[in-house]
N, C-alpha and C. Protein backbone atom coordinates (compact mmCIF):
# COMPACT_ATOMS: atom_id res chain seq x y z
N UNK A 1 -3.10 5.70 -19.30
CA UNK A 1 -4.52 5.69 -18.99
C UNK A 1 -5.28 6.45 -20.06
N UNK A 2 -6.26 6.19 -20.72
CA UNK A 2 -6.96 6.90 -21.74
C UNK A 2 -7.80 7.32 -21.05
N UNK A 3 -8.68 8.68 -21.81
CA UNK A 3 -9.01 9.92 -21.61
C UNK A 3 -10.93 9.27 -20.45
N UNK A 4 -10.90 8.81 -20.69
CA UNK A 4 -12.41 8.13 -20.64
C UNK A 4 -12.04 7.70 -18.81
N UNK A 5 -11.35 6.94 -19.07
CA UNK A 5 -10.81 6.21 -17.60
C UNK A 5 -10.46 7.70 -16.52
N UNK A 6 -9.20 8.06 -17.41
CA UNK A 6 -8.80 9.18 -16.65
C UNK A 6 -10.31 9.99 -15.50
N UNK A 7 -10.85 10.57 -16.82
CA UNK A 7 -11.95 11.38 -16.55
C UNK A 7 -12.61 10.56 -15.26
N UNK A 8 -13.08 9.22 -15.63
CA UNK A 8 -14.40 8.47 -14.58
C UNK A 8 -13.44 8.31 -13.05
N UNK A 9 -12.06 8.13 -13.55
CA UNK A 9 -11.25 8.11 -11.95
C UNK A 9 -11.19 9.30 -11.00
N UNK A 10 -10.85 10.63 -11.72
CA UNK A 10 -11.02 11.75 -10.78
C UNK A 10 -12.36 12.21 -10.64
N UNK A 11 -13.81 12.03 -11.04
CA UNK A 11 -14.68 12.38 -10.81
C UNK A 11 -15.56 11.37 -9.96
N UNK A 12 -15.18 10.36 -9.30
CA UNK A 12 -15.36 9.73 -8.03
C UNK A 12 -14.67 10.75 -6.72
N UNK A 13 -13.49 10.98 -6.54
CA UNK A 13 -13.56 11.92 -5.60
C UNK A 13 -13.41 11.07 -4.09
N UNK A 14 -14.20 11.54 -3.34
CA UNK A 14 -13.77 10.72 -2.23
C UNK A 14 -15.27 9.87 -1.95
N UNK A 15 -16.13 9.41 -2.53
CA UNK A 15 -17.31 8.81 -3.15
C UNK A 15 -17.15 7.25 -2.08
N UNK A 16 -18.24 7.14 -1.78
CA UNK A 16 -18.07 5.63 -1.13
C UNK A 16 -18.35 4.56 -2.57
N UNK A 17 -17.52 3.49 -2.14
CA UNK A 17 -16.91 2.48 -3.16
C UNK A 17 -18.35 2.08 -3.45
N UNK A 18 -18.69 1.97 -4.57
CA UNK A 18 -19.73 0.80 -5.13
C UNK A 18 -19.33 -0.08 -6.45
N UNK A 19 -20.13 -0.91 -6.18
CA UNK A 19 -19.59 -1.96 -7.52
C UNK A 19 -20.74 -1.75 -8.43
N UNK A 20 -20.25 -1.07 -9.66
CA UNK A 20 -21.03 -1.16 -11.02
C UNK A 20 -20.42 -1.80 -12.34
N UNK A 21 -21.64 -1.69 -12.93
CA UNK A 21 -21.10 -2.23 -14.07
C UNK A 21 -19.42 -2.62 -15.00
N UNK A 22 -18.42 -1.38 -14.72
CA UNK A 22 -17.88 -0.88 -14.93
C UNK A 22 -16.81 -1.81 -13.88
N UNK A 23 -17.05 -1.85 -12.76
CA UNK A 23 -16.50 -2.66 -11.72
C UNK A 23 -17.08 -3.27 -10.78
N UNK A 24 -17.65 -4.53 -11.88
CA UNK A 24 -18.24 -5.68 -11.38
C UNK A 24 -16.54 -6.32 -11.05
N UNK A 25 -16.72 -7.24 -9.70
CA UNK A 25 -15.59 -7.77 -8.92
C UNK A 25 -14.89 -8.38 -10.16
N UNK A 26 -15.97 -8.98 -10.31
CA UNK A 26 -15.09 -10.87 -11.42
C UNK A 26 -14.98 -10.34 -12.82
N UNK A 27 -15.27 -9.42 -13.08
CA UNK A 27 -14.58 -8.44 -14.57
C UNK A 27 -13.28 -8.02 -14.05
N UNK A 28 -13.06 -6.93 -13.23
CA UNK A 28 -12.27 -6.38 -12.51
C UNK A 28 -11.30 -8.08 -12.34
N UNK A 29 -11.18 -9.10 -11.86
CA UNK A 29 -10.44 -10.01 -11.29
C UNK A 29 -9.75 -10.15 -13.00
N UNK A 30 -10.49 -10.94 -13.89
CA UNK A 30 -10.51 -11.21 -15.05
C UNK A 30 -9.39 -9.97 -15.60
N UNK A 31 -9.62 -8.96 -15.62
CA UNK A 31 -9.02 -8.09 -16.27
C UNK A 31 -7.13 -8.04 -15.56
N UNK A 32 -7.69 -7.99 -14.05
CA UNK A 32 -6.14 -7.98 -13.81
C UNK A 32 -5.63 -8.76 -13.21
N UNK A 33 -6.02 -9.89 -13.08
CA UNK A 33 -5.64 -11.59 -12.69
C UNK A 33 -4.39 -11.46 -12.81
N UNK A 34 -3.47 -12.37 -11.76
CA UNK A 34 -2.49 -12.88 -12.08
C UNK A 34 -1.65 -13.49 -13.07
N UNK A 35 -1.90 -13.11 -14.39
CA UNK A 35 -1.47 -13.73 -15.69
C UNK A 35 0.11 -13.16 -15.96
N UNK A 36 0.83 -12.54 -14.90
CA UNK A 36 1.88 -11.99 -15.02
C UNK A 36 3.23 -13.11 -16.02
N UNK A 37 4.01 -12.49 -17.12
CA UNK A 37 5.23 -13.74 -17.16
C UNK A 37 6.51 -12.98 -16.18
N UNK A 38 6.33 -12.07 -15.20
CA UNK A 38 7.75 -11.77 -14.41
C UNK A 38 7.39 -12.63 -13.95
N UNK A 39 8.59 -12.90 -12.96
CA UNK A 39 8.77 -13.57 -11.50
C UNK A 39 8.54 -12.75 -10.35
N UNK A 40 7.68 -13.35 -9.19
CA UNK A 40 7.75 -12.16 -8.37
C UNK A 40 9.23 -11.65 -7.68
N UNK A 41 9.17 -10.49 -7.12
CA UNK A 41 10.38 -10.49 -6.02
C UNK A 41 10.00 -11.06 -4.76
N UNK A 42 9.04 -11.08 -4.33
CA UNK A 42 8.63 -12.41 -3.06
C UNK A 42 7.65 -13.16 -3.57
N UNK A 43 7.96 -14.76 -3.07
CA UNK A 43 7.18 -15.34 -3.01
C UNK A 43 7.21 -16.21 -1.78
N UNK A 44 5.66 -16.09 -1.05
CA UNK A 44 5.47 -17.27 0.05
C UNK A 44 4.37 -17.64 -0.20
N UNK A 45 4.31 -19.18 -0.04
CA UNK A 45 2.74 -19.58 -0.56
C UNK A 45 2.23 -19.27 -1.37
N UNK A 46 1.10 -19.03 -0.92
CA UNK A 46 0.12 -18.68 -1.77
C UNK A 46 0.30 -17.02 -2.10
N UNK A 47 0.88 -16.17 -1.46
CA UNK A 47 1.26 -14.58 -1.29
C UNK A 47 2.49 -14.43 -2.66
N UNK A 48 2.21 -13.47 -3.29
CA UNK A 48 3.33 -13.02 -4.15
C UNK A 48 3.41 -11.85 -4.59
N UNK A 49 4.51 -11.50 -4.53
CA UNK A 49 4.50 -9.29 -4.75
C UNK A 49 5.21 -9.43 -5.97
N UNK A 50 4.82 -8.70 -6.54
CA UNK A 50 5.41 -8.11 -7.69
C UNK A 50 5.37 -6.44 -8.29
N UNK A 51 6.67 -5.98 -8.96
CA UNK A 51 6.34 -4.48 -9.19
C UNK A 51 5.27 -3.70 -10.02
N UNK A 52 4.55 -2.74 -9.61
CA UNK A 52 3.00 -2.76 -10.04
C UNK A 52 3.29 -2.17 -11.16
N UNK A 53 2.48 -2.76 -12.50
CA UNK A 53 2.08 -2.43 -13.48
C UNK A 53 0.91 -1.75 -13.52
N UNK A 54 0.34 -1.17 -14.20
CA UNK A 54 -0.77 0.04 -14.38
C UNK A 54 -1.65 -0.18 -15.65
N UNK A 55 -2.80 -0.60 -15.29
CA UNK A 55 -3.70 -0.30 -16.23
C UNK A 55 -4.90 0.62 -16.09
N UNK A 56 -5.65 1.31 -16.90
CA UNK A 56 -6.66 2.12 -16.86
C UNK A 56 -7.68 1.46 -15.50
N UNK A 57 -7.72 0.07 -15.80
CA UNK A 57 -9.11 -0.44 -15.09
C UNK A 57 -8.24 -1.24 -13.47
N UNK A 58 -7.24 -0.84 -13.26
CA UNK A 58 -6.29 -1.79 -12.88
C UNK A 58 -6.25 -0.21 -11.29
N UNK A 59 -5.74 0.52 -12.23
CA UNK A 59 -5.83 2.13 -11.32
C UNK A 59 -7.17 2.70 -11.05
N UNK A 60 -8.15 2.08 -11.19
CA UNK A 60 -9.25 2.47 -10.87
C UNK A 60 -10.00 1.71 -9.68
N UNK A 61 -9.56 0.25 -9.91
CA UNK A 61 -9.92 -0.85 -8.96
C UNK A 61 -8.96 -0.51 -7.90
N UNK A 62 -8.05 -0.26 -7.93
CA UNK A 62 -7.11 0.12 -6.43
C UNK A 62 -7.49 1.44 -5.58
N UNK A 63 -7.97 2.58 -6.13
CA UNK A 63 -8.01 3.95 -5.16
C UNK A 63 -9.74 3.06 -4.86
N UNK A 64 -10.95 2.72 -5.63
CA UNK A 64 -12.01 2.29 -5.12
C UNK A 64 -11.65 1.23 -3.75
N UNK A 65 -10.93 0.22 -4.08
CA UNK A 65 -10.44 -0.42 -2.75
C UNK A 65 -9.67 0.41 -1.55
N UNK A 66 -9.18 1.46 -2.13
CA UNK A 66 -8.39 1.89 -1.13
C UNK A 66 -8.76 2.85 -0.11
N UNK A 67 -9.95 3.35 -0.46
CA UNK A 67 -10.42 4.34 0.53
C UNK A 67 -11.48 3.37 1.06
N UNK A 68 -11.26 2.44 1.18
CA UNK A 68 -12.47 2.07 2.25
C UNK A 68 -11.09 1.14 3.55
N UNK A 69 -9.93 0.98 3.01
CA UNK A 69 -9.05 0.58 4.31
C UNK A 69 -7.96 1.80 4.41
N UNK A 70 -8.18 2.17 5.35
CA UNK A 70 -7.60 3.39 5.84
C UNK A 70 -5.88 3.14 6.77
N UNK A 71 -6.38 1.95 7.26
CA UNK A 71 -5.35 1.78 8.55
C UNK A 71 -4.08 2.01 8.29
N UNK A 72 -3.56 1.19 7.16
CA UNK A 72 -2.30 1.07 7.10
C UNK A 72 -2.11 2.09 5.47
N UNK A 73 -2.86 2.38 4.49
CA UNK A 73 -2.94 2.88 3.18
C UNK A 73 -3.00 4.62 3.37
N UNK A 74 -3.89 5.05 4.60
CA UNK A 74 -3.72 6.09 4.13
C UNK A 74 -3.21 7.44 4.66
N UNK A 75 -2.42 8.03 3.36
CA UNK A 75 -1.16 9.54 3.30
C UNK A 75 -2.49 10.43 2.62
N UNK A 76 -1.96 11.67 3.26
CA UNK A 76 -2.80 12.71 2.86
C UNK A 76 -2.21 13.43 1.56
N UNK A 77 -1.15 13.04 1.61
CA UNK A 77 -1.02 12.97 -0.30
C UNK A 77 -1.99 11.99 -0.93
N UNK A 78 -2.67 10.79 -1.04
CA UNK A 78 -3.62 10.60 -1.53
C UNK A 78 -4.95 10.48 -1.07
N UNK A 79 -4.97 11.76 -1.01
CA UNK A 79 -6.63 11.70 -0.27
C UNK A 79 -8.42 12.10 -1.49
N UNK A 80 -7.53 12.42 -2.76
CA UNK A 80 -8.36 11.85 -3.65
C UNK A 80 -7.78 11.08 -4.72
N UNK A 81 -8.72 11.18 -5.31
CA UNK A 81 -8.50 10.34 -6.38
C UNK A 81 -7.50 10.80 -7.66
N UNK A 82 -7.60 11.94 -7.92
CA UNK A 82 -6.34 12.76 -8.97
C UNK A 82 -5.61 12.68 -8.28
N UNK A 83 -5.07 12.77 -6.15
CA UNK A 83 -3.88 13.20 -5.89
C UNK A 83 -3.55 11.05 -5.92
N UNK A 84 -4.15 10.34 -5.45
CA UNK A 84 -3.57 9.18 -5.88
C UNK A 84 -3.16 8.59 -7.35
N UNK A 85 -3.37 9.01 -8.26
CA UNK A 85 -3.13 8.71 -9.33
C UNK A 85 -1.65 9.18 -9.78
N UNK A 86 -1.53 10.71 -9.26
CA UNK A 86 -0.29 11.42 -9.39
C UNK A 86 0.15 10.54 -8.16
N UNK A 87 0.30 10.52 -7.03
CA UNK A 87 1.33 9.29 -6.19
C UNK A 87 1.43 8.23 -7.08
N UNK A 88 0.56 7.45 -7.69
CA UNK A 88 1.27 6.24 -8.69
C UNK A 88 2.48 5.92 -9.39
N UNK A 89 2.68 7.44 -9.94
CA UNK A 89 3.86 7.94 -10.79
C UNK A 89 4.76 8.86 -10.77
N UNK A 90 4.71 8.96 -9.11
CA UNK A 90 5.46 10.23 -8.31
C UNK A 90 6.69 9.21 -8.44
N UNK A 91 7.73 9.42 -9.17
CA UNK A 91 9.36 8.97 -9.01
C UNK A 91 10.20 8.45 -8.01
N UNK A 92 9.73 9.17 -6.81
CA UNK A 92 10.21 8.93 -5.10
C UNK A 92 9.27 8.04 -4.82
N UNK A 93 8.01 7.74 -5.25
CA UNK A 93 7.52 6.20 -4.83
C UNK A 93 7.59 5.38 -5.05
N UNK A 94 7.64 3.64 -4.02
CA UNK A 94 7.96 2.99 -5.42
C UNK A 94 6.53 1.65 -4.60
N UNK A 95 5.70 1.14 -5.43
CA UNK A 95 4.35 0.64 -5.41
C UNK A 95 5.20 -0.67 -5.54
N UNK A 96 4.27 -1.93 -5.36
CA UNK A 96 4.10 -3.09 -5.31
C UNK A 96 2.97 -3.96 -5.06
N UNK A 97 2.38 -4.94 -6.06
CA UNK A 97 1.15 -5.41 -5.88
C UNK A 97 1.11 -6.83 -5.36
N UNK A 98 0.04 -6.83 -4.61
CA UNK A 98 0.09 -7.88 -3.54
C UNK A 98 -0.95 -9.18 -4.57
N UNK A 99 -0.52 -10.25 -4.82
CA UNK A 99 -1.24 -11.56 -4.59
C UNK A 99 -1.85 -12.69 -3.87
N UNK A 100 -3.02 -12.97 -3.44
CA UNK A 100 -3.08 -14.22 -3.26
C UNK A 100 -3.70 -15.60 -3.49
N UNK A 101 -3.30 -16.19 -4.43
CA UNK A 101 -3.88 -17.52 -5.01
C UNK A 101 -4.12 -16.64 -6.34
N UNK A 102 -3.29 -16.32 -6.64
CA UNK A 102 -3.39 -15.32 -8.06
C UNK A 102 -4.83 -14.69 -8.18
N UNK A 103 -5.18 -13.69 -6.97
CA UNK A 103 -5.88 -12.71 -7.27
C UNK A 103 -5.06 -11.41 -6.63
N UNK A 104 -5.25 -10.18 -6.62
CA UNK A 104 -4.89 -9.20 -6.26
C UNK A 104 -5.72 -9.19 -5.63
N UNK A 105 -5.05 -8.52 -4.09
CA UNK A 105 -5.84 -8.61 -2.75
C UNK A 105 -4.97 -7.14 -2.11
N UNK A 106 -4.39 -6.50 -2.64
CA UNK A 106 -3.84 -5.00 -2.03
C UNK A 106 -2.14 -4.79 -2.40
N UNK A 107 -1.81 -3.94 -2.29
CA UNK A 107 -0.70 -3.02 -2.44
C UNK A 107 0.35 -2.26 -1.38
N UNK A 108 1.56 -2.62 -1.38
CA UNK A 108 2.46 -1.92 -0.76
C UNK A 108 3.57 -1.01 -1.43
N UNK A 109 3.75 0.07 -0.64
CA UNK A 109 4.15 1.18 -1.24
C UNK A 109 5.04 1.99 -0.30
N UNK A 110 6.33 2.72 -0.78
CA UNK A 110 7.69 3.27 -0.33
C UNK A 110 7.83 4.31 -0.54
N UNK A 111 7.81 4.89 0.52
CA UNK A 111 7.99 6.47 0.02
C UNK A 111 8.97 7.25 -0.13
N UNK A 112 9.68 8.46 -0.39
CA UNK A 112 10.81 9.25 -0.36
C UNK A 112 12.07 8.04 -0.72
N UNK A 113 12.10 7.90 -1.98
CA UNK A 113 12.63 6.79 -2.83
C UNK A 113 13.75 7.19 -3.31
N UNK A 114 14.25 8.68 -3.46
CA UNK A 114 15.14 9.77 -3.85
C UNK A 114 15.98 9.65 -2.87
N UNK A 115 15.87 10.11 -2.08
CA UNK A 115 17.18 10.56 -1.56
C UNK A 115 17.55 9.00 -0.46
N UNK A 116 16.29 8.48 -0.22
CA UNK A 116 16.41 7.12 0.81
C UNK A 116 17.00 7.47 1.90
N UNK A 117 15.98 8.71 2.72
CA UNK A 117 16.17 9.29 3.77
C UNK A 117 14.90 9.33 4.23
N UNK A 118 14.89 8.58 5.14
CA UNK A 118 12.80 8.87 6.27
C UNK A 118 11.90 8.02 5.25
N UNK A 119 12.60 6.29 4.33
CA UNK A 119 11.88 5.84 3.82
C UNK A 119 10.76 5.30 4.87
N UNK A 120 9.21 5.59 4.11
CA UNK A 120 8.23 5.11 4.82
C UNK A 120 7.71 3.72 4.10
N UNK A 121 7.24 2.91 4.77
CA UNK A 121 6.63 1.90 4.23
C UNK A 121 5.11 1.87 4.91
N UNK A 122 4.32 1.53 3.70
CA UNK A 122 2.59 1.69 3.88
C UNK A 122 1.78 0.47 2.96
N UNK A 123 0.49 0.04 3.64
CA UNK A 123 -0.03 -1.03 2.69
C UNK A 123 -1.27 -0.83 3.29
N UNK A 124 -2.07 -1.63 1.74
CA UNK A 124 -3.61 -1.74 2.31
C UNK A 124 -3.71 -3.03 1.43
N UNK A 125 -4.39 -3.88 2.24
CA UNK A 125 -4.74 -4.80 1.94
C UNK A 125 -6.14 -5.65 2.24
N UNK A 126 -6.90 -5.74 0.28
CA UNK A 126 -8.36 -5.35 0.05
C UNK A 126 -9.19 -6.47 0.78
N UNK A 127 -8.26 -7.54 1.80
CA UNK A 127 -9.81 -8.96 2.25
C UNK A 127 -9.41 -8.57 3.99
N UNK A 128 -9.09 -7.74 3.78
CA UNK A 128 -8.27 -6.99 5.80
C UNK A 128 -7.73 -7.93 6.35
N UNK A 129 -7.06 -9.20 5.88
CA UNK A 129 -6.29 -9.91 6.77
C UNK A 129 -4.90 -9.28 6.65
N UNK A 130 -4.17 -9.85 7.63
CA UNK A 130 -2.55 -9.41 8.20
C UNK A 130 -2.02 -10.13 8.07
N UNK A 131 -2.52 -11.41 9.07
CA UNK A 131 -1.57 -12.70 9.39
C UNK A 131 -1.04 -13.38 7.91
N UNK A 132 -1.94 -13.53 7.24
CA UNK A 132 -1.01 -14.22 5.77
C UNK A 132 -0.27 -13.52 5.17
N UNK A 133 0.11 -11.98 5.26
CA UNK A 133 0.71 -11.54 4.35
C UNK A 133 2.20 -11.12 5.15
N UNK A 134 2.13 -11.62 6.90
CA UNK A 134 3.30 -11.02 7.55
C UNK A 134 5.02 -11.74 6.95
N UNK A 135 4.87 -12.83 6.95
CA UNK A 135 6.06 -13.42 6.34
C UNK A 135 6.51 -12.90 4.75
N UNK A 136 5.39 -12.22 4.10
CA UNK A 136 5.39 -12.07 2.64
C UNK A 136 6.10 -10.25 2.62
N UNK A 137 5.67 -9.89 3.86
CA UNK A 137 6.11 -8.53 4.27
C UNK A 137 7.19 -8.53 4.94
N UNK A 138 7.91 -9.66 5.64
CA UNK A 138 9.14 -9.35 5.87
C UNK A 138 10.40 -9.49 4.82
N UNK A 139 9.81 -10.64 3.83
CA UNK A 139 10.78 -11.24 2.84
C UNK A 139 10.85 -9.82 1.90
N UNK A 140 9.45 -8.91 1.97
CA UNK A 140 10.18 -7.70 1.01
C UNK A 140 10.60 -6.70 1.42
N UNK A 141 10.74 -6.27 2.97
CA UNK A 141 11.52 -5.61 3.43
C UNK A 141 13.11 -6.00 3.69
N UNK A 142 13.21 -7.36 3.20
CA UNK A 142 14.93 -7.63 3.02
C UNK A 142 15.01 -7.54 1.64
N UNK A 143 14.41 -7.79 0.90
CA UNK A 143 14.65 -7.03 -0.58
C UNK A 143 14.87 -6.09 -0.70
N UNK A 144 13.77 -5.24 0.01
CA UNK A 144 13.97 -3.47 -0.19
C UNK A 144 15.83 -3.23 0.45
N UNK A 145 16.07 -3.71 1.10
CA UNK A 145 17.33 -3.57 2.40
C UNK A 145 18.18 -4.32 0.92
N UNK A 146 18.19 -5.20 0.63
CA UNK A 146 19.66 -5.83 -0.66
C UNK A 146 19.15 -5.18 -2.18
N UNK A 147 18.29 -4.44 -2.57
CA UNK A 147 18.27 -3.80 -3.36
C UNK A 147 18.44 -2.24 -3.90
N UNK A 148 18.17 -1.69 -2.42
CA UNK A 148 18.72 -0.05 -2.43
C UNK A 148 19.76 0.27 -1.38
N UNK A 149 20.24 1.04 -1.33
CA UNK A 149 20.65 1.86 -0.08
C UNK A 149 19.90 2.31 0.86
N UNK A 150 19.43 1.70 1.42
CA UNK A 150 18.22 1.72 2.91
C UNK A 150 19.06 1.59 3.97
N UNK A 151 19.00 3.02 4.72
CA UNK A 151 19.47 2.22 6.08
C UNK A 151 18.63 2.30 7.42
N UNK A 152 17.30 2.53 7.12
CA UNK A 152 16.08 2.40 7.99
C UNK A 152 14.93 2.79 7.05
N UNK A 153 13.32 1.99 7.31
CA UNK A 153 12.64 1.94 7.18
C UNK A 153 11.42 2.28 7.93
N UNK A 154 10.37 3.18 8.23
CA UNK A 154 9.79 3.51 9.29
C UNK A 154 8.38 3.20 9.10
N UNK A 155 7.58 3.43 9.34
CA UNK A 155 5.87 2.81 9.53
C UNK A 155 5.12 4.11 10.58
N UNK A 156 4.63 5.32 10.41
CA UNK A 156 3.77 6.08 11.44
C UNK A 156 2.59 5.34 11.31
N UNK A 157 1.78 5.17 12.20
CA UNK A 157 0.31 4.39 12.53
C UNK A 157 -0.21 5.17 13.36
N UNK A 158 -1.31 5.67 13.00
CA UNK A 158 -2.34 6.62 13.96
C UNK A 158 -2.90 5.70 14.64
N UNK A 159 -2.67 6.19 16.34
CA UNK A 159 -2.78 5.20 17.67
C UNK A 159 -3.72 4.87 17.25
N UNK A 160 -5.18 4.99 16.75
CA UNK A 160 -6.65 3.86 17.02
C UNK A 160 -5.76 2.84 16.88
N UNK A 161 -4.82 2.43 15.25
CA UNK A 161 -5.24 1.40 14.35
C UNK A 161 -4.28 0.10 15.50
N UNK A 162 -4.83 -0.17 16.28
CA UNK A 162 -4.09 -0.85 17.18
C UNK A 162 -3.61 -2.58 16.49
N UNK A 163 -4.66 -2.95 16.00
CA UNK A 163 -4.04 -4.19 15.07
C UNK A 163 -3.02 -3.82 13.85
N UNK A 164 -2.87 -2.76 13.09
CA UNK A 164 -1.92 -2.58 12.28
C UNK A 164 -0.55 -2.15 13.74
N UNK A 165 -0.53 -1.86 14.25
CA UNK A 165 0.58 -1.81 15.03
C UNK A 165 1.05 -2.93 15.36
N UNK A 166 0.58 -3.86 16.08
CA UNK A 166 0.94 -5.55 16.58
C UNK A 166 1.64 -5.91 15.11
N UNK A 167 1.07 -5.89 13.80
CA UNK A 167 1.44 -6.05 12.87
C UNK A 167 2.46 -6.03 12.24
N UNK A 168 2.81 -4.32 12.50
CA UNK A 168 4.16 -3.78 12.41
C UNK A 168 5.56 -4.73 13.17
N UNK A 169 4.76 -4.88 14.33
CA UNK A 169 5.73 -5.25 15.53
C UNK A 169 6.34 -6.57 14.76
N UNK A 170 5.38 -7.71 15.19
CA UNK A 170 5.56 -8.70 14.56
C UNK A 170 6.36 -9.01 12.92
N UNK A 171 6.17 -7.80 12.41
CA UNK A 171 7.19 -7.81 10.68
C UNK A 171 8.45 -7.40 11.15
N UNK A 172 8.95 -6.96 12.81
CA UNK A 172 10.09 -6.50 13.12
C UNK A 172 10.61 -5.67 13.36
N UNK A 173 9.22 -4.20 13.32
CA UNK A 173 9.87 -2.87 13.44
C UNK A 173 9.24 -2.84 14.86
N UNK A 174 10.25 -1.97 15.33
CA UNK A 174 10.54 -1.45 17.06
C UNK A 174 9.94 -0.05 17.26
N UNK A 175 9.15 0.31 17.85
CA UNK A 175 8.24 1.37 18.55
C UNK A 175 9.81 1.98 18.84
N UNK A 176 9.39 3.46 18.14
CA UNK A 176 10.61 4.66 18.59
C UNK A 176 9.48 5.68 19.71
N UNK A 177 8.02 6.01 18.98
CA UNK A 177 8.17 7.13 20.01
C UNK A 177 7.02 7.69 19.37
N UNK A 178 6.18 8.30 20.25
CA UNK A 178 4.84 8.86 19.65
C UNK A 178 4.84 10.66 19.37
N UNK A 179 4.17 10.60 18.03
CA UNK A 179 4.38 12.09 17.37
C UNK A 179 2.90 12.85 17.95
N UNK A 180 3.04 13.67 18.77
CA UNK A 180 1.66 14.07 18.92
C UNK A 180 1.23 14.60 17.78
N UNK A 181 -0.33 14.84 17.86
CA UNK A 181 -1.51 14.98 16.99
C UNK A 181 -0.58 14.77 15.77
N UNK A 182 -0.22 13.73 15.35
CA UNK A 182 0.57 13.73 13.97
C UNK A 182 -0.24 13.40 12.56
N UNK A 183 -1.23 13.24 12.99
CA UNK A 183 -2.37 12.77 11.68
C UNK A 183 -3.44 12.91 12.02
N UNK A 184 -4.06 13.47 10.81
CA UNK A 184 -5.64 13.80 10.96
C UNK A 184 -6.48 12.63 10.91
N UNK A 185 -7.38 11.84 11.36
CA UNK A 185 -8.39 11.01 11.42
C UNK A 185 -9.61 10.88 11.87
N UNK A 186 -10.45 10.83 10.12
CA UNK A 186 -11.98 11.33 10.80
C UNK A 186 -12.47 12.71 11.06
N UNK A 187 -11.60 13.27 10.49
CA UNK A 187 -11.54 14.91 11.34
C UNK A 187 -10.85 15.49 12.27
N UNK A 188 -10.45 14.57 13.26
CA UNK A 188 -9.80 14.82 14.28
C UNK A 188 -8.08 14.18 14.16
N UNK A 189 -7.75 15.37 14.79
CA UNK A 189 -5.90 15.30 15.10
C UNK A 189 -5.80 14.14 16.15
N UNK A 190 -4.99 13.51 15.77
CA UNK A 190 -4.84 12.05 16.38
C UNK A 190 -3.46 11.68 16.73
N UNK A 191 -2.76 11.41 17.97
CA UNK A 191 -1.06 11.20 17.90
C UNK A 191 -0.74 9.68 16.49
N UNK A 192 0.18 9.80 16.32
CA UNK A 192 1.12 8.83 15.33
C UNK A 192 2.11 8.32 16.63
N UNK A 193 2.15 6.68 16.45
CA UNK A 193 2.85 5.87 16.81
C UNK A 193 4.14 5.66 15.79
N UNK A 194 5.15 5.98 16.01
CA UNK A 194 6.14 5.80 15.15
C UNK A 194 7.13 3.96 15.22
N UNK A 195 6.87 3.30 13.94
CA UNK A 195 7.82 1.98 14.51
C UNK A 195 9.08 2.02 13.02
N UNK A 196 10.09 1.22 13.46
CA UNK A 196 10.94 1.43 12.72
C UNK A 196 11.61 0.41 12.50
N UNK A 197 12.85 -0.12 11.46
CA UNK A 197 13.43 -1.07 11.38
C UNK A 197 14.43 -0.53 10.66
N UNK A 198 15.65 -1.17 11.20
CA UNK A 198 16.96 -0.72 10.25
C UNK A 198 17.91 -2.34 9.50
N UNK A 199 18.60 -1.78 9.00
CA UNK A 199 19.22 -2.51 7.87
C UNK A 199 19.96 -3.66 8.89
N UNK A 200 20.59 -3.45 9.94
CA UNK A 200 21.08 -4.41 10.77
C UNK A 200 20.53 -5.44 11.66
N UNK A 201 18.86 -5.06 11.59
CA UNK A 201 18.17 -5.70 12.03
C UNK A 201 17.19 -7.00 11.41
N UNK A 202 17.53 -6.82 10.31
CA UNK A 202 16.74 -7.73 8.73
C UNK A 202 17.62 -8.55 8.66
């Protein structure tokens, strides 16, 4: 990331998203369009993940999208904008960028990647639909399962987000058990719904 970018990314802060010059949509699309030559590791339809590459304008368009969907995206490790940038390239994470119809439409992301103990799985995804991306989310949770040593995968969801839960369900993970006040939201301490999925179940 050069010095210019760097700078304009941590001095947004926790700033409500606007589109300027700088990140007009269809510049922003243009710049990080689907022009990839990998192959993804999933593909359904029109949906395709692939491992996230990083550009200056690329890491700037994702934390602006990302603090405005909360449900499923957000860890209080990235609750600004310097601490998301350092999660980008935290070693124990491992990111993945979401397609559809070759635009980027949001990001999924793995946490505690080290030891592959209490891996979490988290996503935000920037047009808020679910339903198209559930089959695209199970095909990479059997990747994640034939590519590492995983032997469970977990999902906490702060009770409001009641449609990211059905969500969960439906991708296959099983309700273990609710963490009281386990996450802050809005200000307020809120219980965590815990769902889970293990390797024998994929």
């Amino acid at each position: 990331m050069d010095s210019d970018a760097a700078v304009k990314l941590h001095s947004m802060g926790t700033r409500p998203y606007e589109l300027d010059e700088y990140d007009h949509a269809a510049k922003v699309q243009r710049i990080i369009g689907n022009n990839r030559l990998d192959r993804p590791v999933v593909l359904d339809g029109e949906i395709a993940v692939y491992p996230m590459v990083l550009t200056p304008e690329k890491t700037l368009h994702l934390w602006r999208q990302a603090i405005r969907h909360k449900s499923l995206f957000w860890n209080n490790a990235m609750r600004t904008a310097e601490s998301f940038t350092q999660c980008l390239f935290d070693m124990s994470w491992l990111f993945f960028e979401v397609y559809k119809s070759g635009y980027l439409c949001g990001f999924v992301y793995f946490t505690d990647m080290i030891e592959f103990e209490d891996v979490e799985i988290h996503a935000v995804f920037f047009d808020r639909k679910l339903t198209d991306k559930l089959t695209g989310l199970k095909l990479l949770v059997h990747w994640m399962f034939d590519n590492y040593p995983i032997e469970r995968i977990e999902s906490p969801i702060a009770e409001p987000f009641f449609a990211t839960q059905r969500f969960m369900q439906k991708a296959g993970f099983k309700y273990e058990g609710t963490r009281r006040k386990g996450a802050i939201l809005h200000g307020q301490w809120v219980d965590q719904k815990l769902y889970s999925v293990i390797r024998e179940e994929v």
